[in-house]
C-alpha atoms as a PDB file:
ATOM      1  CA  UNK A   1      63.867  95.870 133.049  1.00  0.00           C
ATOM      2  CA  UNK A   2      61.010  94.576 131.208  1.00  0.00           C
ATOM      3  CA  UNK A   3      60.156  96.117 127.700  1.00  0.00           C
ATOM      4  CA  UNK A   4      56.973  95.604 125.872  1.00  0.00           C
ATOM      5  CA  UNK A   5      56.651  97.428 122.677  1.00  0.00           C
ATOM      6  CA  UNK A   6      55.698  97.135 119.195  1.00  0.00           C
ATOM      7  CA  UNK A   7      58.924  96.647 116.366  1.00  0.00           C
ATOM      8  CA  UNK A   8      59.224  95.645 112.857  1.00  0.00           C
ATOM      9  CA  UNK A   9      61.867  93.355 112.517  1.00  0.00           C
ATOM     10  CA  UNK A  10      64.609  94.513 110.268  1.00  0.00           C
ATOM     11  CA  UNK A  11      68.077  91.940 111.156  1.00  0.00           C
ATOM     12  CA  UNK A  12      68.729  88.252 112.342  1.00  0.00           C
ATOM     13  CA  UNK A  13      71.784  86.174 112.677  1.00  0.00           C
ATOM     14  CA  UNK A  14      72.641  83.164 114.252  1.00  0.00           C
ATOM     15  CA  UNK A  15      74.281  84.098 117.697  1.00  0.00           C
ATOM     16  CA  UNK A  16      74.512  80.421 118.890  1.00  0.00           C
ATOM     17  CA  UNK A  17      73.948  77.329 117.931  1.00  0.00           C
ATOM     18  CA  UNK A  18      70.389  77.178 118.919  1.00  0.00           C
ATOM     19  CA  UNK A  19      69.706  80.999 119.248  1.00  0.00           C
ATOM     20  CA  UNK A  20      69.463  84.027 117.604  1.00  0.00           C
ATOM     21  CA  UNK A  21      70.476  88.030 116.986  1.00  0.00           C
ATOM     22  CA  UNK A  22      67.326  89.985 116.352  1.00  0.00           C
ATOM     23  CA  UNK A  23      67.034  93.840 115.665  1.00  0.00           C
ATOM     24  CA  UNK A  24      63.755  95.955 115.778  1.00  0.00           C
ATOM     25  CA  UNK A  25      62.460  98.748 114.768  1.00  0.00           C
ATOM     26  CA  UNK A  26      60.546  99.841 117.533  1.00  0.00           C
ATOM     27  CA  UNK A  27      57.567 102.066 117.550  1.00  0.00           C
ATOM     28  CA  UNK A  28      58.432 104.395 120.893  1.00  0.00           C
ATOM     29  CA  UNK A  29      62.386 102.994 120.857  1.00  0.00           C
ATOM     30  CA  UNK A  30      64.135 103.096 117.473  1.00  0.00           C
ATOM     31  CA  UNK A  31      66.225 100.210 117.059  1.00  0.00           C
ATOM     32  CA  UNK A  32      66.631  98.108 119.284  1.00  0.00           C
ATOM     33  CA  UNK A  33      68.290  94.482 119.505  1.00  0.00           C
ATOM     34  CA  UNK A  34      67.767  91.000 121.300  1.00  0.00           C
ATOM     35  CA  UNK A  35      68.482  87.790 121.901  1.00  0.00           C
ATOM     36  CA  UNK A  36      65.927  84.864 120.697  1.00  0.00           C
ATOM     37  CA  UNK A  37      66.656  81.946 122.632  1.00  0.00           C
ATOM     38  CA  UNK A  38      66.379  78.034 121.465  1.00  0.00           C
ATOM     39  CA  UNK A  39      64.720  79.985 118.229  1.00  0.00           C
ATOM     40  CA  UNK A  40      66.597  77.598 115.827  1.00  0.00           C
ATOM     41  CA  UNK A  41      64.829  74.375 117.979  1.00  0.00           C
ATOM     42  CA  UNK A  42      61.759  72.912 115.847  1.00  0.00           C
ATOM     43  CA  UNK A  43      59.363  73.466 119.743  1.00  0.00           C
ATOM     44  CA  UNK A  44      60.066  77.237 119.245  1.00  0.00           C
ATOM     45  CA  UNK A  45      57.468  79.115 120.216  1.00  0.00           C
ATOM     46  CA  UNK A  46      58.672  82.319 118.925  1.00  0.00           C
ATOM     47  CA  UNK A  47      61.081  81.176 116.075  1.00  0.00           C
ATOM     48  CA  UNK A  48      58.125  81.365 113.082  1.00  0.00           C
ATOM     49  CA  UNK A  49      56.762  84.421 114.245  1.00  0.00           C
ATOM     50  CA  UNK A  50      60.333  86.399 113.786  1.00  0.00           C
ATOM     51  CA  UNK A  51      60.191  87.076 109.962  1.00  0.00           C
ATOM     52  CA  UNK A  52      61.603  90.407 108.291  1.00  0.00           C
ATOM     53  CA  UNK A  53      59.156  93.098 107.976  1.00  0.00           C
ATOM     54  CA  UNK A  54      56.323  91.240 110.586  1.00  0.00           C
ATOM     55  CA  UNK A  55      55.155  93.796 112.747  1.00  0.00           C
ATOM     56  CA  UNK A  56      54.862  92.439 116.004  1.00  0.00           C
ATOM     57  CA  UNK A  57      54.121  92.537 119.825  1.00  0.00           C
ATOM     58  CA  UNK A  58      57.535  91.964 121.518  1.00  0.00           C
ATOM     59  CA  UNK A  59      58.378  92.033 125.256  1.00  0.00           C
ATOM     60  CA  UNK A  60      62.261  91.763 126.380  1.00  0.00           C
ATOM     61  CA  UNK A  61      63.881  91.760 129.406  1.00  0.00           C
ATOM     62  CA  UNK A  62      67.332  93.778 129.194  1.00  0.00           C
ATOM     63  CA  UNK A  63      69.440  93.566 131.981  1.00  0.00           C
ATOM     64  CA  UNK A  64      73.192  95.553 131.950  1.00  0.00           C
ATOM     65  CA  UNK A  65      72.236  96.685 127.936  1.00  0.00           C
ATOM     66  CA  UNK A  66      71.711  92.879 126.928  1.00  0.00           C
ATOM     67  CA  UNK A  67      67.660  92.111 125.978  1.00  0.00           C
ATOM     68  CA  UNK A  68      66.084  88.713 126.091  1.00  0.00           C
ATOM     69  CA  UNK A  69      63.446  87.860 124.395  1.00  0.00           C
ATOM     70  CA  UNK A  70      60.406  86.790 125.996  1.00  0.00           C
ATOM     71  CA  UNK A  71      56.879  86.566 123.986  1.00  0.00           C
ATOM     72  CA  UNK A  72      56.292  87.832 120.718  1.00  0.00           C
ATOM     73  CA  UNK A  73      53.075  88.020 119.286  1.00  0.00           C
ATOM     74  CA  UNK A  74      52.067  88.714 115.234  1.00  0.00           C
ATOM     75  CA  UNK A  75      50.174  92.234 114.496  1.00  0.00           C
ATOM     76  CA  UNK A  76      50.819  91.863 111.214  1.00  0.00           C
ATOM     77  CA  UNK A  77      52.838  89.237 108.656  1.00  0.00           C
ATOM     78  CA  UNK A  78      53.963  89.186 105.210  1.00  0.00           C
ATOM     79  CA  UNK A  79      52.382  86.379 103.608  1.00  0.00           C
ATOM     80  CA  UNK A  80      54.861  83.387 102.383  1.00  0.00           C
ATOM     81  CA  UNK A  81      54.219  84.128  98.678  1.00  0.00           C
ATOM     82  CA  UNK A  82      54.681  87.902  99.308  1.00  0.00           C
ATOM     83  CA  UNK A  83      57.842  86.740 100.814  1.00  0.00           C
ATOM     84  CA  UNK A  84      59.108  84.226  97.762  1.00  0.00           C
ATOM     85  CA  UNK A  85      57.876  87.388  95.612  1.00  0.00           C
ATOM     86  CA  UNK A  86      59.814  89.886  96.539  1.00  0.00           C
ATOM     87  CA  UNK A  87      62.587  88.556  98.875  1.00  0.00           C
ATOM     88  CA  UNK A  88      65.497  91.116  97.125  1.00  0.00           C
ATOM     89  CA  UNK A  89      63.133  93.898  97.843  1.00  0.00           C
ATOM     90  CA  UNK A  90      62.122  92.920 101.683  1.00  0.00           C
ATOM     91  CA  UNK A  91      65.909  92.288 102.445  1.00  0.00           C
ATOM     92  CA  UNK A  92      66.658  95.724 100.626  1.00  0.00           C
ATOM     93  CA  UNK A  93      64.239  97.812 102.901  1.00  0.00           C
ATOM     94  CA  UNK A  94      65.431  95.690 106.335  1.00  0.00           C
ATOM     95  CA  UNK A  95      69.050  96.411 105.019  1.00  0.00           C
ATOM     96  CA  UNK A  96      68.222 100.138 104.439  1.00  0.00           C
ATOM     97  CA  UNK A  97      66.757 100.755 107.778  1.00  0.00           C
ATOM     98  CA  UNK A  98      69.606  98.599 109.793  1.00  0.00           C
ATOM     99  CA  UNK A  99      71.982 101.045 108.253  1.00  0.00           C
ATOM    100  CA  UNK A 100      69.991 104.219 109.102  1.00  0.00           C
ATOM    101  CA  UNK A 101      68.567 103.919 112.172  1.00  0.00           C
ATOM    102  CA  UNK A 102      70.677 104.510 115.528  1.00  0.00           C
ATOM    103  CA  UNK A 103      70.698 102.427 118.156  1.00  0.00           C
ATOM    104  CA  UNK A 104      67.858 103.371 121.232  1.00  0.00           C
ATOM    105  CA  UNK A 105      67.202 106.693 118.985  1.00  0.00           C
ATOM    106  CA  UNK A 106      63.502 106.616 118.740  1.00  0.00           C
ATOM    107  CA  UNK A 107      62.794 107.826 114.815  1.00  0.00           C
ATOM    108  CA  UNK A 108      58.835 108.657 114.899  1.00  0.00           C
ATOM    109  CA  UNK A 109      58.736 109.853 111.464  1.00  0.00           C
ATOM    110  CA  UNK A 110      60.584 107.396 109.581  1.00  0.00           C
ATOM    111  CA  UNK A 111      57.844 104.333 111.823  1.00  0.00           C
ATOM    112  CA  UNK A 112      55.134 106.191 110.713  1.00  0.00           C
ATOM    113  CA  UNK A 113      55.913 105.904 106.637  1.00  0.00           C
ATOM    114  CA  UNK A 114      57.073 102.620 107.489  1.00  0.00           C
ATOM    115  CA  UNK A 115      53.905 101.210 109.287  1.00  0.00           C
ATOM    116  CA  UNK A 116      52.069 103.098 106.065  1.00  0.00           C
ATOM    117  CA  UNK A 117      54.362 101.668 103.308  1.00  0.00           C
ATOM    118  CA  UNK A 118      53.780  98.013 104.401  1.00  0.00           C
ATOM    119  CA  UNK A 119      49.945  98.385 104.327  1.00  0.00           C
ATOM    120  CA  UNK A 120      50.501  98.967 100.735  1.00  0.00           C
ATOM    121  CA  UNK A 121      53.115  96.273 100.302  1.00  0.00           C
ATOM    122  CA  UNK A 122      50.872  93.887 101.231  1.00  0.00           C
ATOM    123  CA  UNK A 123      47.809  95.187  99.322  1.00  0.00           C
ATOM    124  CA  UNK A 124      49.106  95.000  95.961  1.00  0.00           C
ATOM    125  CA  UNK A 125      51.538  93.109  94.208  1.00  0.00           C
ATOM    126  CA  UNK A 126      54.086  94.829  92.446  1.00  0.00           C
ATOM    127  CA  UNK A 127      57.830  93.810  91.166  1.00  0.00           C
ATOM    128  CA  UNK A 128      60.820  94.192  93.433  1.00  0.00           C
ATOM    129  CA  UNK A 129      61.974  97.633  91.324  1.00  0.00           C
ATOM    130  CA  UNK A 130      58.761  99.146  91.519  1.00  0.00           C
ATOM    131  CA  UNK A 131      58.627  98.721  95.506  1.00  0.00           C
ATOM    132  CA  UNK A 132      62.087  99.973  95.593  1.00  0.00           C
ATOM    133  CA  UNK A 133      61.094 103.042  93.637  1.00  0.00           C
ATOM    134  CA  UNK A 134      58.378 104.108  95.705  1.00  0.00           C
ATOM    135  CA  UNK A 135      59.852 103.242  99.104  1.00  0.00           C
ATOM    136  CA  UNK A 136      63.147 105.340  98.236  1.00  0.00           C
ATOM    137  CA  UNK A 137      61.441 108.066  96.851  1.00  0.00           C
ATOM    138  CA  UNK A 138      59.680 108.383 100.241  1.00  0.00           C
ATOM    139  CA  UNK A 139      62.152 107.498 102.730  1.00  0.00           C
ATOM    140  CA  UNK A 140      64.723 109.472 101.157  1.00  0.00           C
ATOM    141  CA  UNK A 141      61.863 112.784 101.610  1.00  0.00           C
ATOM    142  CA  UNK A 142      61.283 111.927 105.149  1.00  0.00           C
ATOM    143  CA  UNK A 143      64.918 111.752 105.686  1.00  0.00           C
ATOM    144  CA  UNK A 144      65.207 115.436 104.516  1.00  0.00           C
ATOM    145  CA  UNK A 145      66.899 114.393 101.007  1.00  0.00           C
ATOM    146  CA  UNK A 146      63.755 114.871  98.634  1.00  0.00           C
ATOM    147  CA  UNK A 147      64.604 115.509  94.967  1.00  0.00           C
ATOM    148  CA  UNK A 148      63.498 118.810  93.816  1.00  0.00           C
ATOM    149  CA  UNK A 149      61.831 117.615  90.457  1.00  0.00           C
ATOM    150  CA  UNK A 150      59.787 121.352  89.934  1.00  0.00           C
ATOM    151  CA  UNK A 151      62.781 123.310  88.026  1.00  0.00           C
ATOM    152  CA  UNK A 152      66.124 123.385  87.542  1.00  0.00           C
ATOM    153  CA  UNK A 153      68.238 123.880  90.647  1.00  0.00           C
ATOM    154  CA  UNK A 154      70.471 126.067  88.674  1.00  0.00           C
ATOM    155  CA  UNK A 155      68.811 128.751  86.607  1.00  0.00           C
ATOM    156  CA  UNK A 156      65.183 128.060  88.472  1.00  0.00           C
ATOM    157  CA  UNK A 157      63.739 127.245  84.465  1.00  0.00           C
ATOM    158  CA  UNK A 158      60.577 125.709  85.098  1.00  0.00           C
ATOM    159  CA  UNK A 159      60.006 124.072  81.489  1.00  0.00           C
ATOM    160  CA  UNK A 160      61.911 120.604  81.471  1.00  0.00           C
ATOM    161  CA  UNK A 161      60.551 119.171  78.915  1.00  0.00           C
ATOM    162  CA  UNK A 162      63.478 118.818  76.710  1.00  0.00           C
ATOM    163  CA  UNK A 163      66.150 116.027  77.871  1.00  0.00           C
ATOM    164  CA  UNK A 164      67.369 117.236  81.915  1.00  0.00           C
ATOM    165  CA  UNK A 165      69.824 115.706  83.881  1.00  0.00           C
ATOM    166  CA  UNK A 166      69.998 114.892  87.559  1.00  0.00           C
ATOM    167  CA  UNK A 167      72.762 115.192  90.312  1.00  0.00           C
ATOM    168  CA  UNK A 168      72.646 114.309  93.709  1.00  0.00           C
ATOM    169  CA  UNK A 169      74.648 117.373  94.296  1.00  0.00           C
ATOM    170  CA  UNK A 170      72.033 119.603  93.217  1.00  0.00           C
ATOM    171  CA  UNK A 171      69.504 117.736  94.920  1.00  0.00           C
ATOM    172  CA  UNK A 172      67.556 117.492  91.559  1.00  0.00           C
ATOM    173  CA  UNK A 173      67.265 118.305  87.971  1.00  0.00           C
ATOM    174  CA  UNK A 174      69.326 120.463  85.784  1.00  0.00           C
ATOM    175  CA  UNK A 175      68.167 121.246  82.381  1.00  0.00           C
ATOM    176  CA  UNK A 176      70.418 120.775  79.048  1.00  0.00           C
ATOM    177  CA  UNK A 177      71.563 124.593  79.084  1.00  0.00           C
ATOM    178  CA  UNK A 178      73.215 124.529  82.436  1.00  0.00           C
ATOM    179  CA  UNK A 179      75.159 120.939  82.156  1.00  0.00           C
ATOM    180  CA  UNK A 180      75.624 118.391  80.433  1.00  0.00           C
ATOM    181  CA  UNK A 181      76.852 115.625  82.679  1.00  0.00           C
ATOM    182  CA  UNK A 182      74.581 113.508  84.564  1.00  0.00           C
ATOM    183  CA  UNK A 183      71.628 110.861  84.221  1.00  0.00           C
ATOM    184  CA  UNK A 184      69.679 111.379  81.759  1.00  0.00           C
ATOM    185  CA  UNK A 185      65.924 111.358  82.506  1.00  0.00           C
ATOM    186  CA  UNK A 186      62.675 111.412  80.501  1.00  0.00           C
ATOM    187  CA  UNK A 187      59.997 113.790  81.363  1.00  0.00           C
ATOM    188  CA  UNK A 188      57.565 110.311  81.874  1.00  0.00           C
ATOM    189  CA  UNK A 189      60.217 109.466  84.808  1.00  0.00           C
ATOM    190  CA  UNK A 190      59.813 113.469  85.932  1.00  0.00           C
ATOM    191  CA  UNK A 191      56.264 112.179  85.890  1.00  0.00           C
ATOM    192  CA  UNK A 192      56.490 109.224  87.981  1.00  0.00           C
ATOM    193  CA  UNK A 193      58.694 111.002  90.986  1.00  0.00           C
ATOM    194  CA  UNK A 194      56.037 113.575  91.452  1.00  0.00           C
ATOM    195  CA  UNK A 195      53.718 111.115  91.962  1.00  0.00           C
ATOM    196  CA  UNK A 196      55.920 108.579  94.237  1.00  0.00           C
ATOM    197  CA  UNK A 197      56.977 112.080  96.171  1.00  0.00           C
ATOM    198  CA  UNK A 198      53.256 113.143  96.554  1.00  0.00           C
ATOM    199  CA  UNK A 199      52.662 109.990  98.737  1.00  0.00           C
ATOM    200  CA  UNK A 200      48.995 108.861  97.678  1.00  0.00           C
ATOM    201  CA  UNK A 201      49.150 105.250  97.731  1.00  0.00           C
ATOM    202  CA  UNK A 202      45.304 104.822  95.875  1.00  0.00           C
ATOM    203  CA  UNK A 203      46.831 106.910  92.930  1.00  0.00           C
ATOM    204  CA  UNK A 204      50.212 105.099  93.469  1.00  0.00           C
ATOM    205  CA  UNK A 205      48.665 101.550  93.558  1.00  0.00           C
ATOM    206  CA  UNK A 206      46.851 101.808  89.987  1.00  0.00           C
ATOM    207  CA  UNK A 207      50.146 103.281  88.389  1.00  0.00           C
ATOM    208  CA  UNK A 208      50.926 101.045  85.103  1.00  0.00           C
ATOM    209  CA  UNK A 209      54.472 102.086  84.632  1.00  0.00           C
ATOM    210  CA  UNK A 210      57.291 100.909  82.141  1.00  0.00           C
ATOM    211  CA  UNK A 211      60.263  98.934  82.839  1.00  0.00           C
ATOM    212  CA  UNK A 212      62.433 101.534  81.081  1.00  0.00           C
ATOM    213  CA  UNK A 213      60.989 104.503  83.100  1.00  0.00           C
ATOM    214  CA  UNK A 214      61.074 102.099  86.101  1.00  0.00           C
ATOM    215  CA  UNK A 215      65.240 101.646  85.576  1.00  0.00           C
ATOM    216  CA  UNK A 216      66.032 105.347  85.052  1.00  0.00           C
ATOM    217  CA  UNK A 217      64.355 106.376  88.181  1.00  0.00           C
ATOM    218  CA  UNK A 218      65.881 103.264  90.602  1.00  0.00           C
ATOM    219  CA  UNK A 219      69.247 104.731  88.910  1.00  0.00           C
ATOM    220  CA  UNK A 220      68.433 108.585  90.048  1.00  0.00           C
ATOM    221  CA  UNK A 221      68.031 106.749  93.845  1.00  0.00           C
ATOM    222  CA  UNK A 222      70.792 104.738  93.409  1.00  0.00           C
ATOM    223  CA  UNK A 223      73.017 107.641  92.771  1.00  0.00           C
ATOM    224  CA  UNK A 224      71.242 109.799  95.807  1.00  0.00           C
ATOM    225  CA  UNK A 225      71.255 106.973  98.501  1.00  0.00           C
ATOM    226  CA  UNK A 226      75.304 106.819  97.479  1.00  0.00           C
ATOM    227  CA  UNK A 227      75.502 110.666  97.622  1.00  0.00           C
ATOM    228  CA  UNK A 228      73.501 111.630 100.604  1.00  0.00           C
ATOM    229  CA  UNK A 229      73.612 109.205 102.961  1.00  0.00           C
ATOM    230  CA  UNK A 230      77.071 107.237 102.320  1.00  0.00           C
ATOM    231  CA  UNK A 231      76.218 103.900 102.972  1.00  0.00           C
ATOM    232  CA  UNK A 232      77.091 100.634 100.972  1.00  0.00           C
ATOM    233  CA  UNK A 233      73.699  99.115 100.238  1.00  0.00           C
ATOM    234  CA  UNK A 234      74.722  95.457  98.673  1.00  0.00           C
ATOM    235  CA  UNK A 235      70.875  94.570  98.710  1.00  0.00           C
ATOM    236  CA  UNK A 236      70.521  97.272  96.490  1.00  0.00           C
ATOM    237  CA  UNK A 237      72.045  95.359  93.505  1.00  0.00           C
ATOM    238  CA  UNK A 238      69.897  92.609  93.364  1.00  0.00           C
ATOM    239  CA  UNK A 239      66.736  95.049  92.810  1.00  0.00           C
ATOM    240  CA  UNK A 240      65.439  93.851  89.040  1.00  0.00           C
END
C-alpha cells in the first residue's frame, strides 16, 4: 500500500546502522511511523530533508503495518538558525506531540493549530519560554484542558485583582478568600493567558513581556501538563 500524505515530523532514531526511525504527524493520518533507509549515508537523498518540525510531502509504502519511506519533498523548513535558536523548544513541542498523539488516530484539530503555530514560529523570533508559553496555552485549549482565567472556580468572584492562586484541579484560578495553597500569580500573568488563550497571533507577535511574568505562567503549564495529561515531559526542563 502506497501512502502519500503531508506530516510534520515529530521523532527520529537510529534503527540501523545506516537507517532510520521516523514518526509523523500526518495531516489526514495522525501519527504515523517509517523507516528511512541509507538516511545516515552522505548520497541521501532524503536524509537533509527529515528535520523536526519540516512540514513535508512524504510517500511510504507499508506493507504487513511496516512503512518505507520513499520520496519526501520540503513544504516548509525551519531555517538552521531558527533551529540553533530554539533547539530546547522545537524538541519540547516534537516531544509533546509524540506523547499525545495515538498511533493511525487522525487528530484534525490538534494539525490545524499546529500547521498555524509554526507559521508564527517562523515569523518572529522569540526565546524558547516564550514559544513554550504560547504553544501550551493553546494546545492544552484544543485538547479540552483550557484554564478558566475569568473568575474564581470556587465562589465565581470575578474581581482578581488581589494575589489568586491556581490549581490544576480547579482548572483555574482561585482567589485569596477561598485557599491559600497554590501558585501564586500576578494579575500581569492573568493578563498574558487571556491573550495566549484568545489565539491572535498579530496581537500575540508584538507582545513585549517580562521574564518574571514569562516564568510564573510556564510554571501554571508545567503544573497542568503534569495534572491533566500525566505524561513525563523531560524536554520540558530545559525550557529557559
Amino acid at each position: 500500500m502506497n501512502i502519500n500524505t503531508t506530516a510534520v515530523l515529530i521523532k527520529s532514531f537510529k534503527y540501523r546502522e545506516a537507517d532510520k526511525l521516523y514518526t509523523f504527524f500526518a495531516k489526514d493520518l495522525g501519527k504515523i511511523s517509517a523507516v528511512g533507509k541509507s538516511v545516515l549515508k552522505t548520497k541521501s537523498k532524503v536524509g537533509p530533508s527529515l528535520e523536526f518540525l519540516n512540514t513535508l510531502l512524504v510517500s511510504i509504502y507499508k506493507k504487513n503495518g511496516f512503512g518505507i519511506i520513499k520520496e519526501v519533498k520540503i513544504v516548509q523548513a525551519v531555517p538552521t538558525e531558527k533551529k540553533e535558536r530554539n533547539f530546547n523548544f522545537i524538541h519540547y513541542v516534537c516531544d509533546f506531540l509524540n506523547k499525545t498523539l495515538e498511533e493511525d488516530n487522525p487528530a484534525n484539530d490538534i494539525y490545524i493549530f499546529l500547521e498555524k503555530f509554526i507559521k508564527f514560529f517562523l515569523k518572529t523570533n522569540e526565546s524558547d519560554v516564550f514559544y513554550y508559553c504560547v504553544f501550551t496555552t493553546q494546545i492544552l485549549s484544543v485538547l479540552g484542558f483550557m484554564i478558566n482565567i475569568n473568575h474564581c472556580s470556587n465562589c465565581q468572584e470575578k474581581d482578581l485583582s488581589n494575589l489568586v492562586y491556581v490549581t490544576p484541579a480547579f482548572d483555574g484560578f482561585l482567589c485569596n478568600k477561598c485557599t491559600s495553597n497554590g501558585i501564586r500569580i500576578s494579575p500581569n500573568a492573568i493578563k498574558f493567558l487571556k491573550v495566549l488563550q484568545n489565539g491572535n497571533y498579530q496581537i500575540i507577535s508584538k507582545l513585549s513581556v517580562p521574564t518574571e511574568c514569562l516564568n510564573e505562567v510556564k510554571s501554571i503549564l508545567i503544573s497542568s501538563v503534569h495534572s491533566h495529561l500525566q505524561i513525563n515531559l523531560k524536554s520540558q526542563g530545559f525550557i529557559n
